[in-house]
Protein backbone atom coordinates (compact mmCIF):
# COMPACT_ATOMS: atom_id res chain seq x y z
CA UNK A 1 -38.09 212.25 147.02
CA UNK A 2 -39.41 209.71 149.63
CA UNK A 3 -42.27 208.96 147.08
CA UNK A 4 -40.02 208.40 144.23
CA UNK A 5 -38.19 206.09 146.31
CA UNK A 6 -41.07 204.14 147.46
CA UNK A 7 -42.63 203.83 143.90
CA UNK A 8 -38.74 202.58 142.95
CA UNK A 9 -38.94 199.92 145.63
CA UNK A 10 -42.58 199.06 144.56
CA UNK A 11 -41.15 198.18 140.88
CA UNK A 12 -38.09 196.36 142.28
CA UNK A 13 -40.31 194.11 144.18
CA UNK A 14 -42.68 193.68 141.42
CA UNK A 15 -39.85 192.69 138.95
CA UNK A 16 -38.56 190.11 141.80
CA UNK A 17 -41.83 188.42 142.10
CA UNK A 18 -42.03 188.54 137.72
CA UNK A 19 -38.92 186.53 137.66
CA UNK A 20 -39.77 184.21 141.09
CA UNK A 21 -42.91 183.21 138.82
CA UNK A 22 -40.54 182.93 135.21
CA UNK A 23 -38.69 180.44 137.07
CA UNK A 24 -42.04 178.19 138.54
CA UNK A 25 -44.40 177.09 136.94
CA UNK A 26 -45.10 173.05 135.93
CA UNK A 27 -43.16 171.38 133.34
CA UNK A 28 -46.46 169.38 130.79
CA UNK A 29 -45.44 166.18 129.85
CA UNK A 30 -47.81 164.68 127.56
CA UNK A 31 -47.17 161.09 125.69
CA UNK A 32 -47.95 160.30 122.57
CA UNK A 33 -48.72 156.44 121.71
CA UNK A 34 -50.68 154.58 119.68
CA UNK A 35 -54.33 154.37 121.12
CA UNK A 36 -55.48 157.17 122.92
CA UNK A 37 -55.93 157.26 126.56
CA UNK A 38 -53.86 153.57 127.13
CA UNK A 39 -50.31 152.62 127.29
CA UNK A 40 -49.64 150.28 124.30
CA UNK A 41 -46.72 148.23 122.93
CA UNK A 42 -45.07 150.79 120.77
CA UNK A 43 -45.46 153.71 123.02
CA UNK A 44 -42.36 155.96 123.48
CA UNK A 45 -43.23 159.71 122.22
CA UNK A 46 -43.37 162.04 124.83
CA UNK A 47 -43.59 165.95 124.65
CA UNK A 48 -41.69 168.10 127.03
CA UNK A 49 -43.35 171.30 127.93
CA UNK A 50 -41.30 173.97 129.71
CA UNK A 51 -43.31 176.96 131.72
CA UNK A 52 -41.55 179.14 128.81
CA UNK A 53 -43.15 177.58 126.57
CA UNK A 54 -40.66 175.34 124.56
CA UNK A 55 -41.76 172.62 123.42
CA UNK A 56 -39.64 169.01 122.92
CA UNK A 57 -40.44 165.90 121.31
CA UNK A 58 -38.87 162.95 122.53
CA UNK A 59 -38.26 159.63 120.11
CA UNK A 60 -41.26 160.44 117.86
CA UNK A 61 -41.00 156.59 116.93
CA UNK A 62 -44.06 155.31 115.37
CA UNK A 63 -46.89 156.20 117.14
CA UNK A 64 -46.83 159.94 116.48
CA UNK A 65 -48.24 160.18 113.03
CA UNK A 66 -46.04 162.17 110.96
CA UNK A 67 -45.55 166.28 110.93
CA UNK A 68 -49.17 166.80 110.58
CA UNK A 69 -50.61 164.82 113.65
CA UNK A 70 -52.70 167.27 115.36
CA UNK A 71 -51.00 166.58 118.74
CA UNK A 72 -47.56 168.11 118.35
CA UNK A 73 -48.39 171.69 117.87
CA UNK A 74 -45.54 173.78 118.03
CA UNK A 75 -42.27 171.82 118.31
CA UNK A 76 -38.76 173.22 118.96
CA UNK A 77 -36.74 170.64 119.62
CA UNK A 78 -36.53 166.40 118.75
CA UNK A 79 -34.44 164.51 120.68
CA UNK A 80 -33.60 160.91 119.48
CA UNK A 81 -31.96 158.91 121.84
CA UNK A 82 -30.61 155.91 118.71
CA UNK A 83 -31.74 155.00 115.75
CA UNK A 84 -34.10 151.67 115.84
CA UNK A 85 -37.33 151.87 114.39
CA UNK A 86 -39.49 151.94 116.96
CA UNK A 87 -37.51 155.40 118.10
CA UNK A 88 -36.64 156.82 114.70
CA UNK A 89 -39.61 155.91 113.33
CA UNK A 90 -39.87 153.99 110.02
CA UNK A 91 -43.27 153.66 109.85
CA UNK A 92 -46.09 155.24 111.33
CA UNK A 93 -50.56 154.58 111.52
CA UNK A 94 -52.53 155.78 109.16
CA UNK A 95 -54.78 157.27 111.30
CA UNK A 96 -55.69 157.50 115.35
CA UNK A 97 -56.27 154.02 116.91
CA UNK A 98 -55.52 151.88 114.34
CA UNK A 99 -54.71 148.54 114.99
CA UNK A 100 -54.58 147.03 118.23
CA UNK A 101 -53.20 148.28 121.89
CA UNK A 102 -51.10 145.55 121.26
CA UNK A 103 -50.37 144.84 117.63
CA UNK A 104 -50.85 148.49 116.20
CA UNK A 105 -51.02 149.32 112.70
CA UNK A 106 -48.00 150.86 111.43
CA UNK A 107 -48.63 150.51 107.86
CA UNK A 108 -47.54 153.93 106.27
CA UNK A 109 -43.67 153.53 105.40
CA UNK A 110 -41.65 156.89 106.35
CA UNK A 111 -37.95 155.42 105.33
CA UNK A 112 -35.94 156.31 104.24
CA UNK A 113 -35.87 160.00 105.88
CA UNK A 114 -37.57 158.95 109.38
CA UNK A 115 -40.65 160.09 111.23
CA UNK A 116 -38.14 162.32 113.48
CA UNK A 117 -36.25 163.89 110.59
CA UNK A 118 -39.94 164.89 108.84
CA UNK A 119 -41.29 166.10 111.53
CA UNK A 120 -37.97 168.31 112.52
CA UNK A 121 -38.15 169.63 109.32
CA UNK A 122 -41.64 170.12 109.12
CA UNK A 123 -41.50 172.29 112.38
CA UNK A 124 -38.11 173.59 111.66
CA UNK A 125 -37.17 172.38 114.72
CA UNK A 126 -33.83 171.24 116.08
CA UNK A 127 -32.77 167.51 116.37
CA UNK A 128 -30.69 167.43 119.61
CA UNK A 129 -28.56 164.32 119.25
CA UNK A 130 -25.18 162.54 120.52
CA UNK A 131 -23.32 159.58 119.23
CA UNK A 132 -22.18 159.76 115.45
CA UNK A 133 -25.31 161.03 114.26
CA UNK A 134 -24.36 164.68 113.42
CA UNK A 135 -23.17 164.03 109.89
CA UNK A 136 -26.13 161.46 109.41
CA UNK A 137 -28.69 163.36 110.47
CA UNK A 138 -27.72 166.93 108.31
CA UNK A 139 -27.55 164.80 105.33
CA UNK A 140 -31.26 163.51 106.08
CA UNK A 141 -32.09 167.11 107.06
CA UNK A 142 -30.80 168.95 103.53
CA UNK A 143 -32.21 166.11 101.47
CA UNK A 144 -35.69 166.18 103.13
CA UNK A 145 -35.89 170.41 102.44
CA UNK A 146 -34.10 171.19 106.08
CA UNK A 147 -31.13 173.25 106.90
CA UNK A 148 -28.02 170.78 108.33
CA UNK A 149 -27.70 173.71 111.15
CA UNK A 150 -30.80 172.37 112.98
CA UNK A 151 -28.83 169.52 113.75
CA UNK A 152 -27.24 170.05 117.40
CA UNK A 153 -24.78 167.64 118.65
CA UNK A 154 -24.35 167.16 121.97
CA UNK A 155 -21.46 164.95 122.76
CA UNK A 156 -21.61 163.18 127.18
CA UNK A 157 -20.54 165.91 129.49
CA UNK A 158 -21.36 168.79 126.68
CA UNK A 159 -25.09 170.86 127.12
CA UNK A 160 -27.01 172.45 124.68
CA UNK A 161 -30.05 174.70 125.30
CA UNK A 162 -33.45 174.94 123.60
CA UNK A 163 -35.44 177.86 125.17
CA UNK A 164 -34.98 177.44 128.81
CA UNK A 165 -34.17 174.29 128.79
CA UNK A 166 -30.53 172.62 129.20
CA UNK A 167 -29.80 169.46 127.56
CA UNK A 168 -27.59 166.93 127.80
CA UNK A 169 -26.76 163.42 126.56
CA UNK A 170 -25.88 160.64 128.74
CA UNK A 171 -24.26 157.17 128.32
CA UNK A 172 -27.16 154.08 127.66
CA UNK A 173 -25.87 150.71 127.47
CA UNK A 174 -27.65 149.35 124.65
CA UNK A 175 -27.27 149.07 120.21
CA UNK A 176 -27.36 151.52 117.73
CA UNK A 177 -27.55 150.46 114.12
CA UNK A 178 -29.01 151.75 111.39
CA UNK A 179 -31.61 149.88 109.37
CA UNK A 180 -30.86 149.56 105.63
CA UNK A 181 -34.56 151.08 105.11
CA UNK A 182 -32.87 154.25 106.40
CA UNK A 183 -30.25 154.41 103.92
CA UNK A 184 -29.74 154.81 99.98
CA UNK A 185 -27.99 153.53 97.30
CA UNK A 186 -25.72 150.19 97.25
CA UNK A 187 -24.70 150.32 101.09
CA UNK A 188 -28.52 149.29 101.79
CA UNK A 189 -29.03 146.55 99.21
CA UNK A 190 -25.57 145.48 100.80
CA UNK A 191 -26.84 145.54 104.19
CA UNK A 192 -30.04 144.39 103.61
CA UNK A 193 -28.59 141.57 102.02
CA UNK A 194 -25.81 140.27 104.74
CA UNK A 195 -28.81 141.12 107.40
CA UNK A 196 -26.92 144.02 109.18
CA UNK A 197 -26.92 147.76 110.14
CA UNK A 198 -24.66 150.61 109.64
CA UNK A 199 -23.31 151.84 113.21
CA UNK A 200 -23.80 154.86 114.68
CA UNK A 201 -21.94 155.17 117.76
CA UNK A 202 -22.93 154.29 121.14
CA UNK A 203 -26.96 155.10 121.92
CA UNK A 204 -27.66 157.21 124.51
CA UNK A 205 -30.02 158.91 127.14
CA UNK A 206 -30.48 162.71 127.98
CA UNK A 207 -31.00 164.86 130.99
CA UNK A 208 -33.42 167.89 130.42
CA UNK A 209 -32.93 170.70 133.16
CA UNK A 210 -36.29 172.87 133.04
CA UNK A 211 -36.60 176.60 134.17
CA UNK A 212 -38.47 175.72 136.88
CA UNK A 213 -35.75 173.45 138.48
CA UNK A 214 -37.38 170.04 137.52
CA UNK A 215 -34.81 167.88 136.27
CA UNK A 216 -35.70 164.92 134.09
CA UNK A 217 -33.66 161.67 133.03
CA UNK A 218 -34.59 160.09 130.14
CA UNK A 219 -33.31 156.51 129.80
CA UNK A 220 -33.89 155.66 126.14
CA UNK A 221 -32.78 152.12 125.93
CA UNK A 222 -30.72 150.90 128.41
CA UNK A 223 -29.60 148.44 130.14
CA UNK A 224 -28.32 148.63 134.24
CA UNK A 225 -25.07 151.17 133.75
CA UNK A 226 -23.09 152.63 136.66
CA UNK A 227 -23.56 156.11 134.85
CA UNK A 228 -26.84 155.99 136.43
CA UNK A 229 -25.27 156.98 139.83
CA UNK A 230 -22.38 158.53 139.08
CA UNK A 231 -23.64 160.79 136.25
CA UNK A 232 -27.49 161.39 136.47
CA UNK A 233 -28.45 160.88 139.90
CA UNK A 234 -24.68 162.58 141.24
CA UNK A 235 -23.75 165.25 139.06
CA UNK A 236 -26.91 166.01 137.32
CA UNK A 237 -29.41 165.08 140.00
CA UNK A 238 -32.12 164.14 138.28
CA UNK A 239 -35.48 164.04 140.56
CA UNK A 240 -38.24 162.90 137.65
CA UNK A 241 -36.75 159.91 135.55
CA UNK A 242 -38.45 158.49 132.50
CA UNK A 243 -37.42 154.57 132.98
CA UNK A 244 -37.46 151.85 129.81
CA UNK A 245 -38.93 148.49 131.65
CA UNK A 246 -39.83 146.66 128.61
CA UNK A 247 -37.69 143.52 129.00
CA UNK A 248 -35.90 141.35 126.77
CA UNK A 249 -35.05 144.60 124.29
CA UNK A 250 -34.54 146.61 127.03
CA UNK A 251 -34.42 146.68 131.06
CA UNK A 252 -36.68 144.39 132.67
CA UNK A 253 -39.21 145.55 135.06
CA UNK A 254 -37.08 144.33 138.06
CA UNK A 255 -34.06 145.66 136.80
CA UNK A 256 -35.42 148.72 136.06
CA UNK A 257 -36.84 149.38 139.74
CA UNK A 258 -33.48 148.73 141.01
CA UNK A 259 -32.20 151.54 138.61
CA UNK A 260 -34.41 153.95 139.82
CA UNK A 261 -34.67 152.62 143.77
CA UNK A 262 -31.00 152.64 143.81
CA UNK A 263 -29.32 154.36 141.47
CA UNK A 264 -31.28 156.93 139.78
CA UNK A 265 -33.04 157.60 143.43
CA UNK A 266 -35.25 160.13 141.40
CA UNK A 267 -38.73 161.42 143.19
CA UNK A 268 -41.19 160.35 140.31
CA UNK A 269 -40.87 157.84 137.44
CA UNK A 270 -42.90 157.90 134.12
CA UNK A 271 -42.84 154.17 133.11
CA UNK A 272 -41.99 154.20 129.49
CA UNK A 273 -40.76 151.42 126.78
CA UNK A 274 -43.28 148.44 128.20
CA UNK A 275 -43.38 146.34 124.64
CA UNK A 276 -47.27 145.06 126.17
CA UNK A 277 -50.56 146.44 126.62
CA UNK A 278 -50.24 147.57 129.93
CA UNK A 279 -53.97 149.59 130.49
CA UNK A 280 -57.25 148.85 129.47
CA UNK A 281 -59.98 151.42 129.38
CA UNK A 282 -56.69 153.74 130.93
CA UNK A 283 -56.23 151.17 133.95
CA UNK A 284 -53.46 149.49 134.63
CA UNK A 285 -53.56 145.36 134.16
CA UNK A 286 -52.67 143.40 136.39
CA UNK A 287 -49.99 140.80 135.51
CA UNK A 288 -48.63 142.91 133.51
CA UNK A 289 -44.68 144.47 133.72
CA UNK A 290 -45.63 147.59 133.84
CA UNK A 291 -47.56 146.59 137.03
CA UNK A 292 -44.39 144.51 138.74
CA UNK A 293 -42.45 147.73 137.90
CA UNK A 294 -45.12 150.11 139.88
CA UNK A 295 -44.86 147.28 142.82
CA UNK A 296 -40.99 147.04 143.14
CA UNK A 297 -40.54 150.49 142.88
CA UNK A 298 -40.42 152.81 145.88
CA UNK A 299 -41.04 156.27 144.49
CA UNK A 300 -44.55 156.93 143.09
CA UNK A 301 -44.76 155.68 139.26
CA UNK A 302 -46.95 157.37 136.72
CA UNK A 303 -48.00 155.41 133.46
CA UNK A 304 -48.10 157.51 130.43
CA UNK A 305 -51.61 157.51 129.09
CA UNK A 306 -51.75 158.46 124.96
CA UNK A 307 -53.02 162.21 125.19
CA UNK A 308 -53.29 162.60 128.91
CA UNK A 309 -50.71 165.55 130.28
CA UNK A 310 -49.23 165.49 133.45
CA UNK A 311 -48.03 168.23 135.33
CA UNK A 312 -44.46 168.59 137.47
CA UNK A 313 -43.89 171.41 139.56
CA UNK A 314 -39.56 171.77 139.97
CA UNK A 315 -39.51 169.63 142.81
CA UNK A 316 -40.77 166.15 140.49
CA UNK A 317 -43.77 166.38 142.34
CA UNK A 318 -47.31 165.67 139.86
CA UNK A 319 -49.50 168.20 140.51
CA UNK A 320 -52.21 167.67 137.59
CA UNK A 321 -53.61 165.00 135.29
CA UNK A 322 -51.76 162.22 137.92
């Protein structure tokens, strides 16, 4: 009996330390941009890897090319945080490289069903979105060979899970129209025409909770909102945030280290949205805004280079490829 009993204890504790190592692990974060191993203009796709495995795709924009780029691999989930180009995607390269850091070459035209919407489908993966995009985004998905029911709507305050990861969507203060190229029929030649988009509701951000505790804020396009403090860094308490800096389009580089020095107050930053060549040979320029952003901020900032994956254990700490 004592033997049964100690062989009973023996699995107990082996099935405690099974599910204390289900729940660490490092979250992979690997972007996506134009030129491999720098962080261009365009650069916004990012890839979200859970220690379970699932696998998101964040604004797939331009630089990923298409369904078949050999970097996605498995996808489960695509998150779009509004619907201008450059996140969308309406067009994409041709192939790896091409163009300039810079001035890339997007010459392959993807409208009117979107880089994100063929590469959902593609994977039959789930577009996570907010805003008014449900309706928009399960006509795109049935007319490009999809089901509608990938579509998940996730409305501010609402969560949604993928795998082990919770999702939610969070206010951005920024646009949200919808290109004519993105649309059929008379309502684009109309658009086109009177130079204006369709609306789409308000654009927004999202805040992934992983399995192993790291919580990530993703900014999208966004301006300075209070939300930032009373939403992610409050309630959700966010400790990794991925921060727009881009300027002009977006938050500055200023603004944005206030954001994250005093709102946000996350441990790590991933620099993302820059609208310049901000690396050459994978170093960082000086002069640059991606450079005054790593100088006013306090927390340490990592700059997303194409291809290279970095590695966050649950506390927002890099622990590999930093």
């Amino acid at each position: 009996m004592r033997n049964m009993t100690l062989v009973l204890a023996a699995l107990a504790l082996a099935c405690t330390g099974g599910m204390a190592q289900a729940a660490g692990g490092n979250v992979k974060i690997t972007p996506l941009g134009s030129h491999d191993g720098e962080f261009c203009a365009l650069d916004r796709a990012m890839i979200f890897e859970d220690p379970d495995g699932t696998r998101i795709l964040y604004d797939a924009g331009r630089t990923v090319r298409g369904p078949d780029d050999p970097r996605l691999g498995t996808i489960d989930a695509v998150l779009v945080s509004h619907a201008h180009g450059d996140h969308l995607g309406d067009v994409i390269q041709p192939e790896a490289n091409a163009g300039e850091c810079g001035k890339p070459d997007f010459s392959v035209k993807v409208t009117p069903n979107s880089n994100s919407v063929n590469i959902a489908v593609a994977k039959k993966a789930k577009i996570v979105i907010g805003s008014e995009f449900g309706s928009f985004f399960a006509n795109k998905m049935k007319v490009t060979g999809g089901d509608p029911k990938q579509v998940v709507l996730v409305r501010f305050g609402a969560n949604a899970s993928v795998g082990g990861v919770r999702m939610t969507t969070v206010p951005a203060v920024h646009s949200n129209g919808i290109a004519p190229a993105f649309l059929d029929g008379e309502i684009s030649k109309g658009l086109a025409e009177n130079g204006l988009t369709a609306y789409a509701g308000p654009p927004t951000g999202y805040v992934l909770r992983f399995s192993n505790g790291l919580v990530a804020y993703l900014s999208g396009d966004t301006g300075i909102t209070a939300e930032q403090d009373v939403v992610v860094r409050r309630h959700y308490k966010a400790n990794l945030a991925v921060m727009n800096i881009g300027d002009v389009f977006t938050t500055g580089p200023i603004e944005a280290a206030y954001v994250i020095n005093d709102l946000v107050k996350p441990k790590s930053v991933i620099a993302s949205h820059a609208n310049e060549a901000a690396t050459k040979d994978g170093k960082l320029l000086p002069n640059t805004k991606t450079a005054k952003f790593v100088k006013a901020t306090k927390v340490p900032v990592y700059v997303p280079l194409s291809g290279k994956t970095m590695e966050f254990n649950g506390k927002a700490k890099c622990v590999a490829g930093c």
